[in-house]
PDB file of N, CA and C in Angstrom:
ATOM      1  N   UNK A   1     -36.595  94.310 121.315  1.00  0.00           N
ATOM      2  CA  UNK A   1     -35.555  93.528 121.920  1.00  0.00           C
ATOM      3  C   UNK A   1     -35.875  93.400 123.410  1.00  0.00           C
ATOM      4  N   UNK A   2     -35.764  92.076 123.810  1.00  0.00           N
ATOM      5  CA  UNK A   2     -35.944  91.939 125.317  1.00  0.00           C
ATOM      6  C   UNK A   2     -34.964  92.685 126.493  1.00  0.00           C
ATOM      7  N   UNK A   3     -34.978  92.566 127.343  1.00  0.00           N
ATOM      8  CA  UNK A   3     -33.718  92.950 128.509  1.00  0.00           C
ATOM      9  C   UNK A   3     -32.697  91.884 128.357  1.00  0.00           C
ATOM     10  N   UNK A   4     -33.355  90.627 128.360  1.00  0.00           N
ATOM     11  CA  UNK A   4     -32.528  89.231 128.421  1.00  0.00           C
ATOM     12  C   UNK A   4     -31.858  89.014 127.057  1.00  0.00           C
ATOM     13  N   UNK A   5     -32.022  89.888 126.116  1.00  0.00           N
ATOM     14  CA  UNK A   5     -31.540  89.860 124.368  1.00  0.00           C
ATOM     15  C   UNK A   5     -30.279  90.815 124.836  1.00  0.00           C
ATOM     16  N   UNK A   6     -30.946  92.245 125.469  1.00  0.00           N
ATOM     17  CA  UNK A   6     -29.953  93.183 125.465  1.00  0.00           C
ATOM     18  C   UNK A   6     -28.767  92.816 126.201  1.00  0.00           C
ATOM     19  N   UNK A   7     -29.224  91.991 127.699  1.00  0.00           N
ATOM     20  CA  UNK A   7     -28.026  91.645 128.737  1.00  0.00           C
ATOM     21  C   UNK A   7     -27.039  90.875 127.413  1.00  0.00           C
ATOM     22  N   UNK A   8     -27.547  89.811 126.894  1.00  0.00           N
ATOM     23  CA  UNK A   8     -27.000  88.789 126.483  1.00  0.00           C
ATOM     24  C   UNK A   8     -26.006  89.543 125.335  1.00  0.00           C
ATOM     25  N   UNK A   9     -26.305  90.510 124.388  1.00  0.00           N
ATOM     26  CA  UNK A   9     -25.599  91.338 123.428  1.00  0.00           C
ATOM     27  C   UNK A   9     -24.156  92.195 124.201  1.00  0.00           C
ATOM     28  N   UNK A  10     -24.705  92.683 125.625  1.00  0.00           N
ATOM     29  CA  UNK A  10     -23.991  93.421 125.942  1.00  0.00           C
ATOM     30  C   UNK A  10     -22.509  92.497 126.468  1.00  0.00           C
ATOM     31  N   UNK A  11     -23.016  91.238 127.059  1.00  0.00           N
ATOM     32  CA  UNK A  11     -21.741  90.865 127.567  1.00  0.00           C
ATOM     33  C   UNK A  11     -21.130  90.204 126.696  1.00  0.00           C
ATOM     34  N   UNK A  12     -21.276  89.924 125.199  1.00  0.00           N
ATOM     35  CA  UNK A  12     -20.803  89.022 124.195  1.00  0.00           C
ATOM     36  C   UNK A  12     -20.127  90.447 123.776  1.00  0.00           C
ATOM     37  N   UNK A  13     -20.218  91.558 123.963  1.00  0.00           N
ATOM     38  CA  UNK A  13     -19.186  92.903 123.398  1.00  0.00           C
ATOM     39  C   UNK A  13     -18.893  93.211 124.366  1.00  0.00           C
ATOM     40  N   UNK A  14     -18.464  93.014 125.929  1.00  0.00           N
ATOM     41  CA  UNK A  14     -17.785  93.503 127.175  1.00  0.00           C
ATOM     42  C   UNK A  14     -16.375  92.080 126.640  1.00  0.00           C
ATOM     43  N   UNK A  15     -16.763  91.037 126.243  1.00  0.00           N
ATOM     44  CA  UNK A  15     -15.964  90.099 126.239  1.00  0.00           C
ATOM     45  C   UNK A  15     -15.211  89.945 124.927  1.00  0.00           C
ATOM     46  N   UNK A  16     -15.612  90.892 123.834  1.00  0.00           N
ATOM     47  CA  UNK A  16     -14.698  91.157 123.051  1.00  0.00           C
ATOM     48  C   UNK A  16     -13.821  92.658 123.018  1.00  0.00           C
ATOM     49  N   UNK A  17     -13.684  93.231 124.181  1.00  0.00           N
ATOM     50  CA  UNK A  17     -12.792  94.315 124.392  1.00  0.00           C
ATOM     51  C   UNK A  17     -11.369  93.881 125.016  1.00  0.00           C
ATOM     52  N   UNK A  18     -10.614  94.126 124.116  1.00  0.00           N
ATOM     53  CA  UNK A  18      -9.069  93.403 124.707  1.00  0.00           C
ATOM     54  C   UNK A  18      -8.341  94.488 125.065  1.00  0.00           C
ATOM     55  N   UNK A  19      -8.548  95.716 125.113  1.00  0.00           N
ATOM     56  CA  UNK A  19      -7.503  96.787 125.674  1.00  0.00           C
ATOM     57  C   UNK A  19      -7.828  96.968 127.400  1.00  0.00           C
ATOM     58  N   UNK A  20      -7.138  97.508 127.452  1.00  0.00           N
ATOM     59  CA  UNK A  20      -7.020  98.066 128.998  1.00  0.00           C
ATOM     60  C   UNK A  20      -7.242  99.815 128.748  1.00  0.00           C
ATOM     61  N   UNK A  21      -8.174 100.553 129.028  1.00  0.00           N
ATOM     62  CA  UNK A  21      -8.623 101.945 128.805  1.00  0.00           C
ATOM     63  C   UNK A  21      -8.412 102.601 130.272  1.00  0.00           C
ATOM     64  N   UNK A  22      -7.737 103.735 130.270  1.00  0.00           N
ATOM     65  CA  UNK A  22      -7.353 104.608 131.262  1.00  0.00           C
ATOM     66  C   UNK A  22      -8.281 105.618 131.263  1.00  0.00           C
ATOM     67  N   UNK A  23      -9.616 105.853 132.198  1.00  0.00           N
ATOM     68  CA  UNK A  23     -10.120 107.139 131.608  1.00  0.00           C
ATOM     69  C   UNK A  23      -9.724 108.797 132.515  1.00  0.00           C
ATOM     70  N   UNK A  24      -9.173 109.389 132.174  1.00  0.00           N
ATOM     71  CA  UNK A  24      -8.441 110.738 132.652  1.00  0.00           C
ATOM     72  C   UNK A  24      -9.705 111.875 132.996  1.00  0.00           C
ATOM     73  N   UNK A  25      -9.456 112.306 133.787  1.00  0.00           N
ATOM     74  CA  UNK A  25     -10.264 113.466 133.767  1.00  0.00           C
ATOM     75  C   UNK A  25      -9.046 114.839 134.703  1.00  0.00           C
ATOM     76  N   UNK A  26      -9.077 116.245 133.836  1.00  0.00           N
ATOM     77  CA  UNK A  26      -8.479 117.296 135.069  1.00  0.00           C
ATOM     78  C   UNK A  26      -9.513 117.249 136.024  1.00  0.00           C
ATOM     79  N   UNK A  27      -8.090 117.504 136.764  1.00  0.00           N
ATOM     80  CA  UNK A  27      -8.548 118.135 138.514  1.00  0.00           C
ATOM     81  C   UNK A  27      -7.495 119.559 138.761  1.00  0.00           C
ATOM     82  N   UNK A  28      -8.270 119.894 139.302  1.00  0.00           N
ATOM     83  CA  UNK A  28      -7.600 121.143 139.948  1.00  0.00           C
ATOM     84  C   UNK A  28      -6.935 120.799 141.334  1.00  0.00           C
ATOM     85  N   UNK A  29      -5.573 121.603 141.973  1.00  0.00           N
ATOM     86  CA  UNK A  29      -5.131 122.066 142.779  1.00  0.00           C
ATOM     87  C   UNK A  29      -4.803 123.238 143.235  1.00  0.00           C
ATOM     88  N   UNK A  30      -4.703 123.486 144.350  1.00  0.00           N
ATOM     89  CA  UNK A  30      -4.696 125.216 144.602  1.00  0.00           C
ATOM     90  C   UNK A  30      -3.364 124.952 144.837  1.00  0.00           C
ATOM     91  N   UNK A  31      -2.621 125.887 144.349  1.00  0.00           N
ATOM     92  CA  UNK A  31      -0.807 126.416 144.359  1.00  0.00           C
ATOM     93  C   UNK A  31      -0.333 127.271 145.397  1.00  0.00           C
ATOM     94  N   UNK A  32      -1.736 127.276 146.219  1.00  0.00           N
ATOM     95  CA  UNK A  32      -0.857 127.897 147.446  1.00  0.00           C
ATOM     96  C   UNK A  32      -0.492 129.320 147.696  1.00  0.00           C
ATOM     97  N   UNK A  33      -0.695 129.670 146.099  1.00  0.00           N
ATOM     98  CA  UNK A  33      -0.900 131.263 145.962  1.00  0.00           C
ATOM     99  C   UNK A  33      -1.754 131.968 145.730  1.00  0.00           C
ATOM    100  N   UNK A  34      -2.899 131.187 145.560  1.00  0.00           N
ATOM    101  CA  UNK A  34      -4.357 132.009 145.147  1.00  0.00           C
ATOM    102  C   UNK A  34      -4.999 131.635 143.622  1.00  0.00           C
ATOM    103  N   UNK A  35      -3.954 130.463 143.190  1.00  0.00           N
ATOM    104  CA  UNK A  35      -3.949 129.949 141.690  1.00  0.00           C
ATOM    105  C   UNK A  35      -4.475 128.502 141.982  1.00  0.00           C
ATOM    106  N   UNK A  36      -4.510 128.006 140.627  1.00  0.00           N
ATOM    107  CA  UNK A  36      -4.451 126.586 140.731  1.00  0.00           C
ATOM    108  C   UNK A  36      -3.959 125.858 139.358  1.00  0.00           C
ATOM    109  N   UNK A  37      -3.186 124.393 139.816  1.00  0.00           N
ATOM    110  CA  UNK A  37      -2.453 123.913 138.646  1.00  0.00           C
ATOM    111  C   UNK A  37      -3.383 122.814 138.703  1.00  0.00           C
ATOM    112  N   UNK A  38      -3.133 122.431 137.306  1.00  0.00           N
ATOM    113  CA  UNK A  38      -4.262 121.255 136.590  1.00  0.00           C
ATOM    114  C   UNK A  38      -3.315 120.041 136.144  1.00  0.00           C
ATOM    115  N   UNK A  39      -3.542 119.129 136.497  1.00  0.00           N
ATOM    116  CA  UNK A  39      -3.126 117.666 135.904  1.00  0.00           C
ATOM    117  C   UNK A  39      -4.532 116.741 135.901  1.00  0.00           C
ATOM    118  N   UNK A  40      -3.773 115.690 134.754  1.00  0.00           N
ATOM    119  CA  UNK A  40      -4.749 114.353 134.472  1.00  0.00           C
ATOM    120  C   UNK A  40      -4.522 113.606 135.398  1.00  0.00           C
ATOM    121  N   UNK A  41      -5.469 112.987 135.795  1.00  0.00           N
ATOM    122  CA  UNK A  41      -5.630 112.073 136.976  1.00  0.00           C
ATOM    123  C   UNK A  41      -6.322 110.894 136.583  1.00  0.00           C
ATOM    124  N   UNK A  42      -6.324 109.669 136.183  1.00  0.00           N
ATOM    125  CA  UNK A  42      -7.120 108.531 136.238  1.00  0.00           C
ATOM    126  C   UNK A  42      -8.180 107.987 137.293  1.00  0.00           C
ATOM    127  N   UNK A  43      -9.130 108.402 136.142  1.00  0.00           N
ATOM    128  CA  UNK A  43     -10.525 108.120 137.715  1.00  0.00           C
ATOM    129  C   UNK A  43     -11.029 106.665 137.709  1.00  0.00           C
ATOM    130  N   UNK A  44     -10.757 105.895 136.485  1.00  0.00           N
ATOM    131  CA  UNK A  44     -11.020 104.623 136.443  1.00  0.00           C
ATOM    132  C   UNK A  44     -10.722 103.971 135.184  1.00  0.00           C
ATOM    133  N   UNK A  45     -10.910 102.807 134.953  1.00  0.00           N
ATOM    134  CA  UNK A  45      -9.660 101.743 134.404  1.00  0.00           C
ATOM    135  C   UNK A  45     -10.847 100.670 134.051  1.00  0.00           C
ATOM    136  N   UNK A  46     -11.077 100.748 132.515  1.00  0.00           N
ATOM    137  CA  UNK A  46     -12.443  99.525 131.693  1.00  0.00           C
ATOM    138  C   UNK A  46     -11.545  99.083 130.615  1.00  0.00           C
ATOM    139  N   UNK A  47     -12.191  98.281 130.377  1.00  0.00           N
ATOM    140  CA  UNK A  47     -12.009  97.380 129.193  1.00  0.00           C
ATOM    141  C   UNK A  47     -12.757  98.050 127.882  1.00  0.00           C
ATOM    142  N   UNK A  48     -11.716  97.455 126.977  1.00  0.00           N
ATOM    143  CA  UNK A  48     -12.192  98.715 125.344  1.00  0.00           C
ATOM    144  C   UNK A  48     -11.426  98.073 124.455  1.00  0.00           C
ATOM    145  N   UNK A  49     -11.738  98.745 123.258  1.00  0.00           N
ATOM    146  CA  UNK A  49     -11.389  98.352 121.659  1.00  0.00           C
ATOM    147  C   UNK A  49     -11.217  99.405 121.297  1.00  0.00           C
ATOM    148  N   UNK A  50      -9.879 100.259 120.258  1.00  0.00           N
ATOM    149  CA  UNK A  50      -9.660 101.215 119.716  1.00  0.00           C
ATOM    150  C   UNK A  50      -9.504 100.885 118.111  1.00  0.00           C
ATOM    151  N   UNK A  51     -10.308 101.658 117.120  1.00  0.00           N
ATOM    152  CA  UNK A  51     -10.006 101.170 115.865  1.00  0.00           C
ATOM    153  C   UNK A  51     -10.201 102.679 115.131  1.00  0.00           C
ATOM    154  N   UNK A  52      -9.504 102.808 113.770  1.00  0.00           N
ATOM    155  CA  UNK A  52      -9.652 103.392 113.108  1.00  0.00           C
ATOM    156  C   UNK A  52     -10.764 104.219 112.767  1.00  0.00           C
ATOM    157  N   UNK A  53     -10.961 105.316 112.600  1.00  0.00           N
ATOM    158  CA  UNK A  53     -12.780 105.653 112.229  1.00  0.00           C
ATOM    159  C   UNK A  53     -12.189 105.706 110.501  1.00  0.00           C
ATOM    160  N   UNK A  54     -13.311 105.889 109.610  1.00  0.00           N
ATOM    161  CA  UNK A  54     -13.244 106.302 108.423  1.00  0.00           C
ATOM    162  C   UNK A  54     -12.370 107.823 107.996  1.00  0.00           C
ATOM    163  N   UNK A  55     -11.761 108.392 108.949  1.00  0.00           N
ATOM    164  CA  UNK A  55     -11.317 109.355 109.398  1.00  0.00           C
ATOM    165  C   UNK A  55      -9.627 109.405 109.357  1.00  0.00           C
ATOM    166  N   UNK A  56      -9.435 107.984 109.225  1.00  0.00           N
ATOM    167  CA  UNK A  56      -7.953 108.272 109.805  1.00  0.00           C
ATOM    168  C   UNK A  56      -7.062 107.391 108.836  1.00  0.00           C
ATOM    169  N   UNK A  57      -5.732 107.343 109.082  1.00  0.00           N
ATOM    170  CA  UNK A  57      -4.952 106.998 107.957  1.00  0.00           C
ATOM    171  C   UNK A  57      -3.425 107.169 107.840  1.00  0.00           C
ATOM    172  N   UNK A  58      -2.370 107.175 107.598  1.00  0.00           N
ATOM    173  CA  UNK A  58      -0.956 107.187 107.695  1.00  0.00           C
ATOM    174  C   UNK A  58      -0.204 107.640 106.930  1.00  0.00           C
ATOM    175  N   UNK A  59       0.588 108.191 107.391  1.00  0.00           N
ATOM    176  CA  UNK A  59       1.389 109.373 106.463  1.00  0.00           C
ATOM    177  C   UNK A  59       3.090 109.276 107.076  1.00  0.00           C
ATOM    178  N   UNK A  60       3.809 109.431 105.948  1.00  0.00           N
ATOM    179  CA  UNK A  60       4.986 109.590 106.008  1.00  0.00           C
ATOM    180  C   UNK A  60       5.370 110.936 106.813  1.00  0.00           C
ATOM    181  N   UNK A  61       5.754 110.338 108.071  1.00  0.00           N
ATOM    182  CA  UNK A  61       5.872 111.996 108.906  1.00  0.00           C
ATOM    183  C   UNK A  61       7.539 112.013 109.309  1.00  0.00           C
ATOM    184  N   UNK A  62       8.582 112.614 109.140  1.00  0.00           N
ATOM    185  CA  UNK A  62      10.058 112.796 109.761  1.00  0.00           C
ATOM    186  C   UNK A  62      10.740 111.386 109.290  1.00  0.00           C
ATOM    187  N   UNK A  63      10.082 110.512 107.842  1.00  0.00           N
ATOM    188  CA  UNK A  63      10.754 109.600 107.658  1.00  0.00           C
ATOM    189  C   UNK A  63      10.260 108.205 107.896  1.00  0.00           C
ATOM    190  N   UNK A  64       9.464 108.702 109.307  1.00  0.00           N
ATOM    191  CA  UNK A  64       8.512 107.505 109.501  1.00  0.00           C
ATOM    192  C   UNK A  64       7.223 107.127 109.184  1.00  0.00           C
ATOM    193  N   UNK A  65       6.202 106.519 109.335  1.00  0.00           N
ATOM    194  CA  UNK A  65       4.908 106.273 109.474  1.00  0.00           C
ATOM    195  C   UNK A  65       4.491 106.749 110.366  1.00  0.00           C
ATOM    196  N   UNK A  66       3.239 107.363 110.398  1.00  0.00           N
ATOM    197  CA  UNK A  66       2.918 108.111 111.697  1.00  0.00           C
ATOM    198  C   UNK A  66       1.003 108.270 111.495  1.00  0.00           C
ATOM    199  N   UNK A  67       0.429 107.480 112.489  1.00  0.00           N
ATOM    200  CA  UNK A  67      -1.310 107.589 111.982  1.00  0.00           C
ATOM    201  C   UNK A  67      -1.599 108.652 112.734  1.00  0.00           C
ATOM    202  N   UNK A  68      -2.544 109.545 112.058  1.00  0.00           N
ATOM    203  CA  UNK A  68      -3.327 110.742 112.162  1.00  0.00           C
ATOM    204  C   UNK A  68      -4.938 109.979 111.663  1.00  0.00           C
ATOM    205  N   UNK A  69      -5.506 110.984 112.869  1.00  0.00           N
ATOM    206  CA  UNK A  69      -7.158 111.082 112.121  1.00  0.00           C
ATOM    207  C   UNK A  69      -7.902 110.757 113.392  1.00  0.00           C
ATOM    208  N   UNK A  70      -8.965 110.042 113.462  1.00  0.00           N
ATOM    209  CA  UNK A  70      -9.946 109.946 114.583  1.00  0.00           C
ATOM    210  C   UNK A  70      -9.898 108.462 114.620  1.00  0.00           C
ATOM    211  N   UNK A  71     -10.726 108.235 116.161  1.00  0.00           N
ATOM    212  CA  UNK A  71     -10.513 106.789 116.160  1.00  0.00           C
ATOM    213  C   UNK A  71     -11.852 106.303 117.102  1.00  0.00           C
ATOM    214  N   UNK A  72     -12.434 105.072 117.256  1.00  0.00           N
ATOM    215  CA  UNK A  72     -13.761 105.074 117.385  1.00  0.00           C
ATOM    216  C   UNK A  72     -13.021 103.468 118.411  1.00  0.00           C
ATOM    217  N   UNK A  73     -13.339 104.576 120.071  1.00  0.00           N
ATOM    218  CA  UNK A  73     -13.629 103.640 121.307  1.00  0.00           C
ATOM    219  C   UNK A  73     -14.519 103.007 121.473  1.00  0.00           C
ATOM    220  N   UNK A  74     -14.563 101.488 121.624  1.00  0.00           N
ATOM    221  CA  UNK A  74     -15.881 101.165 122.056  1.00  0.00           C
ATOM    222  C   UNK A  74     -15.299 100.913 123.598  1.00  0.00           C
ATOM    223  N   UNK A  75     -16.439 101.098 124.285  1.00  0.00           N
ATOM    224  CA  UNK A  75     -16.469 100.699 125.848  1.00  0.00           C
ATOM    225  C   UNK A  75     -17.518  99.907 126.159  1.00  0.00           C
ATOM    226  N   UNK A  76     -17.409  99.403 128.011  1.00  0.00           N
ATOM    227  CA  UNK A  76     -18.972  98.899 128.217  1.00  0.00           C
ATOM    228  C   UNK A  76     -19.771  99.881 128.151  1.00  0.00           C
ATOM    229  N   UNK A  77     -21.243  99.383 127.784  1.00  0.00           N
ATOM    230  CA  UNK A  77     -22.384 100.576 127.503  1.00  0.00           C
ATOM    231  C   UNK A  77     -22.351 101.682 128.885  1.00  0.00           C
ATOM    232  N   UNK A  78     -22.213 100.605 130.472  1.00  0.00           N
ATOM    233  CA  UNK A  78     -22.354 101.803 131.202  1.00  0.00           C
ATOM    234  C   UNK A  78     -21.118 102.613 131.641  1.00  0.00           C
ATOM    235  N   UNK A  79     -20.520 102.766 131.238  1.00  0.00           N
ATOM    236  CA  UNK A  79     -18.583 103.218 131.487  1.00  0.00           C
ATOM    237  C   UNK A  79     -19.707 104.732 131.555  1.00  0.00           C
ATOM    238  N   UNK A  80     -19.162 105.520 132.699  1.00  0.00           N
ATOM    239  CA  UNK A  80     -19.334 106.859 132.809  1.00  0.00           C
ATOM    240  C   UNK A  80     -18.390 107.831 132.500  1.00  0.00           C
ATOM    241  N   UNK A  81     -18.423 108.683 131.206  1.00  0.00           N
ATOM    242  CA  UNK A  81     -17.458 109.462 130.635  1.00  0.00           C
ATOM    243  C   UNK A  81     -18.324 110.657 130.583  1.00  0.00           C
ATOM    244  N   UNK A  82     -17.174 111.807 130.669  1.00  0.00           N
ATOM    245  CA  UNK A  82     -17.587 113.146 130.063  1.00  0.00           C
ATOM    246  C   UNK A  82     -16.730 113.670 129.060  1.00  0.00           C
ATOM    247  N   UNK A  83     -17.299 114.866 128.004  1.00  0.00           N
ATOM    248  CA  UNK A  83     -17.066 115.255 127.241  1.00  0.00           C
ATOM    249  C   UNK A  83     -15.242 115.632 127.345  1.00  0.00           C
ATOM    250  N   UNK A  84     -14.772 115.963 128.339  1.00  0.00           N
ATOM    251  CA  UNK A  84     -13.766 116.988 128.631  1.00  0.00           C
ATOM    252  C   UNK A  84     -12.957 115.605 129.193  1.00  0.00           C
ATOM    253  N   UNK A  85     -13.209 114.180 129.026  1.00  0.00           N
ATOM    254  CA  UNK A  85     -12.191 113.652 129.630  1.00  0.00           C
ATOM    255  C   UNK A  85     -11.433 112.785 128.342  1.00  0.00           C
ATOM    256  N   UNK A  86     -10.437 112.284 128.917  1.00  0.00           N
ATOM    257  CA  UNK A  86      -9.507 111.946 128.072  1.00  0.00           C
ATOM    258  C   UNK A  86      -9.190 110.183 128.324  1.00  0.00           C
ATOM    259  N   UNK A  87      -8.577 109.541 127.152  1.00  0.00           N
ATOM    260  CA  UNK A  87      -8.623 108.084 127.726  1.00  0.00           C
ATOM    261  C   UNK A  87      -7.036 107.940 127.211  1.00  0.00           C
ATOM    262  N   UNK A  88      -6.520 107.206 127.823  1.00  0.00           N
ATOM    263  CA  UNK A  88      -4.965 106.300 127.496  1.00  0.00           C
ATOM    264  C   UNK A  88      -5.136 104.682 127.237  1.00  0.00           C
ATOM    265  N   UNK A  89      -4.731 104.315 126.423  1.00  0.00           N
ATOM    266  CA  UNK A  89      -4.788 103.357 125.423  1.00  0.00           C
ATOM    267  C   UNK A  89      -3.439 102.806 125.294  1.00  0.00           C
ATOM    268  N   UNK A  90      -3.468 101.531 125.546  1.00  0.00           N
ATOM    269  CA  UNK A  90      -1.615 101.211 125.266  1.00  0.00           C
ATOM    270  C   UNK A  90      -0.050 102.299 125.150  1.00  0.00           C
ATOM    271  N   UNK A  91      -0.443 103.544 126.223  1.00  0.00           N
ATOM    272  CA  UNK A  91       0.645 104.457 126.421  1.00  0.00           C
ATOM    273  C   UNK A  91       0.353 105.481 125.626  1.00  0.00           C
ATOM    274  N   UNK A  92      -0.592 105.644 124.881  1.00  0.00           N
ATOM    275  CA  UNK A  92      -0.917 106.850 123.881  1.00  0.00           C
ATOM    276  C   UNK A  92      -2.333 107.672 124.617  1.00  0.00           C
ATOM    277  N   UNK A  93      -2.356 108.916 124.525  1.00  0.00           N
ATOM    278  CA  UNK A  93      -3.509 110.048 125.294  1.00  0.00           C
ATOM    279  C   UNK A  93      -4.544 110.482 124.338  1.00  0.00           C
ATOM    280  N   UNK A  94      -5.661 110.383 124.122  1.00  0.00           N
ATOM    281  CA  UNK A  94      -6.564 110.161 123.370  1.00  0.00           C
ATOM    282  C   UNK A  94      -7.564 111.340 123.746  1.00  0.00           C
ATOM    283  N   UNK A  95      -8.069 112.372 123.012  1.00  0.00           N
ATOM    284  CA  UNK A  95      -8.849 113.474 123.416  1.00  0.00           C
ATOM    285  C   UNK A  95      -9.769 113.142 123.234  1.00  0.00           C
ATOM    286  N   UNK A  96     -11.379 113.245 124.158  1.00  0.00           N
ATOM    287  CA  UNK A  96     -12.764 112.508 123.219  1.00  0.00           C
ATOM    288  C   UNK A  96     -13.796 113.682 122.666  1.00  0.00           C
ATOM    289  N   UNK A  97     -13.683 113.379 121.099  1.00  0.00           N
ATOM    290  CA  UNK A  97     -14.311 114.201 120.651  1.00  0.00           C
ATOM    291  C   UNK A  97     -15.757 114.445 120.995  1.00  0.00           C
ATOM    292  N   UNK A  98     -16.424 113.283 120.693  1.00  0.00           N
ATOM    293  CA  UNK A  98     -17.620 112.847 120.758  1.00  0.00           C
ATOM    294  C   UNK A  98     -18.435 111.756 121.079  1.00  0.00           C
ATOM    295  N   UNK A  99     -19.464 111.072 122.181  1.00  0.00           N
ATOM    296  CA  UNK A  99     -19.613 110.447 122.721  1.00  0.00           C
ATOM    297  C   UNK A  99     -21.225 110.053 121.673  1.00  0.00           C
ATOM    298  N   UNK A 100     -20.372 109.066 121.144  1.00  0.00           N
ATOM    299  CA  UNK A 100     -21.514 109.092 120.238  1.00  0.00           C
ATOM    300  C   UNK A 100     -23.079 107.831 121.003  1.00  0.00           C
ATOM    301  N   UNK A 101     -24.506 108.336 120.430  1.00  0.00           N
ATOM    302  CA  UNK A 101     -25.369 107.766 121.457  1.00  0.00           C
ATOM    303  C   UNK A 101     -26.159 106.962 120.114  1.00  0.00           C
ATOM    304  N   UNK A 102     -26.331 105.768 120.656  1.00  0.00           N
ATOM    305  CA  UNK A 102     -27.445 104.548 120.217  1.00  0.00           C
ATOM    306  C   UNK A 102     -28.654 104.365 120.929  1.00  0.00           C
ATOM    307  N   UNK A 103     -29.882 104.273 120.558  1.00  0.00           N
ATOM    308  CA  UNK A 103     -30.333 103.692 120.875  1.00  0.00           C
ATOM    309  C   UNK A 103     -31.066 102.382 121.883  1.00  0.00           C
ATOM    310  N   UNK A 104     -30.216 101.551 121.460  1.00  0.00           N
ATOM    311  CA  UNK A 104     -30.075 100.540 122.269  1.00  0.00           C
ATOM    312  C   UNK A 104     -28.905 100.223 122.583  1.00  0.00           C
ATOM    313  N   UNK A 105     -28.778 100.903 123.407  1.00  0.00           N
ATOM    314  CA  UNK A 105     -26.842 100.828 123.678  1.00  0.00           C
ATOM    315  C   UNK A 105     -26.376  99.407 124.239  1.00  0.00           C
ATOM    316  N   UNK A 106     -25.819  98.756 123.592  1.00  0.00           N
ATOM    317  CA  UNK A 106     -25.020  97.855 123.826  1.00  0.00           C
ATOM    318  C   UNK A 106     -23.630  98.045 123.993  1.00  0.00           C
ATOM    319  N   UNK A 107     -22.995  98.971 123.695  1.00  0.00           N
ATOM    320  CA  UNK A 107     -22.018  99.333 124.167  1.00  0.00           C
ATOM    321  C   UNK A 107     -21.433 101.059 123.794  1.00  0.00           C
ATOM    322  N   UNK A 108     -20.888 102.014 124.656  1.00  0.00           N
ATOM    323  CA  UNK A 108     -20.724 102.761 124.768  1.00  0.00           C
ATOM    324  C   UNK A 108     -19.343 103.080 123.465  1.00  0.00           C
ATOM    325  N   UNK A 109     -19.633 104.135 122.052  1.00  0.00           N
ATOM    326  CA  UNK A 109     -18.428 104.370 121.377  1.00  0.00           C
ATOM    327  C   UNK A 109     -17.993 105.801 121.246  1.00  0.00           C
ATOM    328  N   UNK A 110     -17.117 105.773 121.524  1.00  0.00           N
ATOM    329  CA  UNK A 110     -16.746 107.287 121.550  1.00  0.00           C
ATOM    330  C   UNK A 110     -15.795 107.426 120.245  1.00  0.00           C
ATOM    331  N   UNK A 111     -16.115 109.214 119.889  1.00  0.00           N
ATOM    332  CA  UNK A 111     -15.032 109.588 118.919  1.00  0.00           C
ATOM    333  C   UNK A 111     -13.620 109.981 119.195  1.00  0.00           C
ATOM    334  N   UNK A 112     -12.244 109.720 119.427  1.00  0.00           N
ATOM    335  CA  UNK A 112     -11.373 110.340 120.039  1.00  0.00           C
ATOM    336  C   UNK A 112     -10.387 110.678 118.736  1.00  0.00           C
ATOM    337  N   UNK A 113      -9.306 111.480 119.205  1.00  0.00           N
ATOM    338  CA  UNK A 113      -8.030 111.863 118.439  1.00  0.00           C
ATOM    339  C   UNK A 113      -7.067 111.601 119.455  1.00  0.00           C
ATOM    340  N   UNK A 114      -5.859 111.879 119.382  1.00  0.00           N
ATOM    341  CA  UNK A 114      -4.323 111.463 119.451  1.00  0.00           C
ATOM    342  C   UNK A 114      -4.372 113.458 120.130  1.00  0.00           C
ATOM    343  N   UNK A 115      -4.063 112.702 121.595  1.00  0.00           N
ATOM    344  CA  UNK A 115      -3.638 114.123 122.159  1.00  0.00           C
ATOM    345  C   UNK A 115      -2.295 114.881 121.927  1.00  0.00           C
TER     346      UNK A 115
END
């Protein structure tokens, strides 16, 4: 595959991501007492697609419907994530399991769950 194949693949899947992706990472603060408290902080804000993995599925939970299971982010290929960070998705907190790697990355997919 050329560069000019790959550019061309990559932005025909940057332009089919319709979500708005929050990506979280902790930070520490010192408490002033010799401790420190941890919150999520948003370090940056891409475009993404959240779908079902083979993993996941819906269940009658308290009466309602309620989906459980894993779910498979795609991002742009170069979105910089780490293992330990977390993404928000239309108001829901998403833990990332696994940052799964291609080859010829055309776009970046991660494994997440429902924090």
């Amino acid at each position: 595959m050329t560069s000019s194949d790959l550019a061309t693949i990559r932005a025909e899947q940057n332009r089919l991501l319709p979500d708005t992706v929050y990506i979280q990472r902790v930070v520490r603060t010192s408490d002033g007492a010799g401790g420190w408290s941890k919150a999520w902080q948003t370090i940056t804000t891409v475009k993404g697609r959240i779908a079902p993995s083979q993993r996941a599925g819906e269940a009658m939970q308290g009466g309602a419907m309620t989906a459980y299971g894993e779910y498979i982010v795609t991002l742009p290929h170069d979105t910089e994530l780490q293992q330990d960070d977390r993404l928000q998705i239309s108001g829901t907190q998403y833990e990332v399991k696994a940052i799964l790697d291609r080859s010829e990355k055309t776009a970046l997919r991660v494994l997440v769950m429902k924090a």
